[in-house]
Protein backbone atom coordinates (compact mmCIF):
# COMPACT_ATOMS: atom_id res chain seq x y z
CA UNK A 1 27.27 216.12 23.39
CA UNK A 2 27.92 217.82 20.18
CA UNK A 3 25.55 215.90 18.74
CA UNK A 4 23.10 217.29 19.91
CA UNK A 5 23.34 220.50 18.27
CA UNK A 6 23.34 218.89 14.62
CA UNK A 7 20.36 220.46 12.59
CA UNK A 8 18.09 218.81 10.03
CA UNK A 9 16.70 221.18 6.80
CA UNK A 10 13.65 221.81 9.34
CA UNK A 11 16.31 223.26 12.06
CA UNK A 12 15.40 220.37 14.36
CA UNK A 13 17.79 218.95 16.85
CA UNK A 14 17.83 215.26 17.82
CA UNK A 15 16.09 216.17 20.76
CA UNK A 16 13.29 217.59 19.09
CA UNK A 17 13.08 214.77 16.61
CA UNK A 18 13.39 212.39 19.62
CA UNK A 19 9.90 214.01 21.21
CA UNK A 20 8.64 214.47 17.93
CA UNK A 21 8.52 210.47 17.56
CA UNK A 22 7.92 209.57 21.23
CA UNK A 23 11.17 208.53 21.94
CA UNK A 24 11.25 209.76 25.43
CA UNK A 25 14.49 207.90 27.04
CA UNK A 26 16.00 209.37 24.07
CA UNK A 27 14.98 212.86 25.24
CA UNK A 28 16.35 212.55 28.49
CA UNK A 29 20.03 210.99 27.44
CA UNK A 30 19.82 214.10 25.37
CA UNK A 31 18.94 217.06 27.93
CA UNK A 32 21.57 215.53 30.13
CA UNK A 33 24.39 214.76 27.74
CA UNK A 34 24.08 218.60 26.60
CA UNK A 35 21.36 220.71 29.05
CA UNK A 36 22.06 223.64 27.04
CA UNK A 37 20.21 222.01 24.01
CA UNK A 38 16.96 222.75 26.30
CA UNK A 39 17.25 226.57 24.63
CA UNK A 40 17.09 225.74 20.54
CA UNK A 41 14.74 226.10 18.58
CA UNK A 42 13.88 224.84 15.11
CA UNK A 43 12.81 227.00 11.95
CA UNK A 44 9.50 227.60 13.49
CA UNK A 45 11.08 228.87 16.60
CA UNK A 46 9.69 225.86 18.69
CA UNK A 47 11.89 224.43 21.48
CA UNK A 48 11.68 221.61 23.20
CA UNK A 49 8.82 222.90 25.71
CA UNK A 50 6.92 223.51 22.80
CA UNK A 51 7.26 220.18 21.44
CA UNK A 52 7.16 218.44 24.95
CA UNK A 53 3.21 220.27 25.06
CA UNK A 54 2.45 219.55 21.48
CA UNK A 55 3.70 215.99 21.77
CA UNK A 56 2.06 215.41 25.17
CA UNK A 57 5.56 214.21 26.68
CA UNK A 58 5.34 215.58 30.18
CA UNK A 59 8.40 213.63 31.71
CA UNK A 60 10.32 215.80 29.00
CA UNK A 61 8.56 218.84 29.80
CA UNK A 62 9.47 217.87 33.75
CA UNK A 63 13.12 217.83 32.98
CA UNK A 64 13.06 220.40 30.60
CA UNK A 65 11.93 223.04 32.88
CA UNK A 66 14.44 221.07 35.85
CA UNK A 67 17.28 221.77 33.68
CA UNK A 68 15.87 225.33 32.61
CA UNK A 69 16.30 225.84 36.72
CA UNK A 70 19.26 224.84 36.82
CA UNK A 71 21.29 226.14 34.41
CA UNK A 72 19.51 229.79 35.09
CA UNK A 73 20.57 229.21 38.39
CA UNK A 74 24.36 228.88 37.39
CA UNK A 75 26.56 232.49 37.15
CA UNK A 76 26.65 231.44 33.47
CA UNK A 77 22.71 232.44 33.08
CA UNK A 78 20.98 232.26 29.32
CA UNK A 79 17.49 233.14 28.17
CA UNK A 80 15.09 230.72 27.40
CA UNK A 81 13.40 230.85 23.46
C-alpha cells in the first residue's frame, strides 16, 4: 500500500498513471490496497475523479466515489481535493 503514494516529477500516483493509460484492474487493486489514495492529487491538482472523467473510466469513477463514501463515513473523516 505504500506504493501507492510514490510520486512521479508530474506529482502523479500509480493510480493516476494507471487511468491515465487505461489500465483499469490496475485502478481498482490500487483504490483498495490504499482507499485513501482516492484524495491526491497531482501538480495540476487533478485526482483521480478528475482523471476517471477525463479518461472516460467510469468503473473507476464508480469505486472512486464508493470508497469516497466510505471512508467519509468512518469517525476518521477527510476532505476530498
Amino acid at each position: 500500500s505504500q506504493a501507492t503514494i510514490l510520486l512521479n516529477q508530474q506529482g502523479q500516483t500509480p493510480l493516476l498513471l494507471a487511468i491515465e493509460r487505461g489500465s483499469t484492474s490496475t485502478a481498482i487493486l490500487l483504490m483498495d490496497a490504499n482507499p485513501r489514495s482516492i484524495v491526491l492529487a497531482d501538480n495540476n491538482q487533478s485526482s483521480v475523479f478528475h482523471y476517471a472523467c477525463e479518461y472516460l473510466n467510469e468503473i473507476v469513477l464508480q469505486r472512486a466515489i464508493v470508497l469516497s463514501k466510505r471512508l467519509n463515513s468512518t469517525s476518521d473523516r477527510f476532505t476530498v481535493c
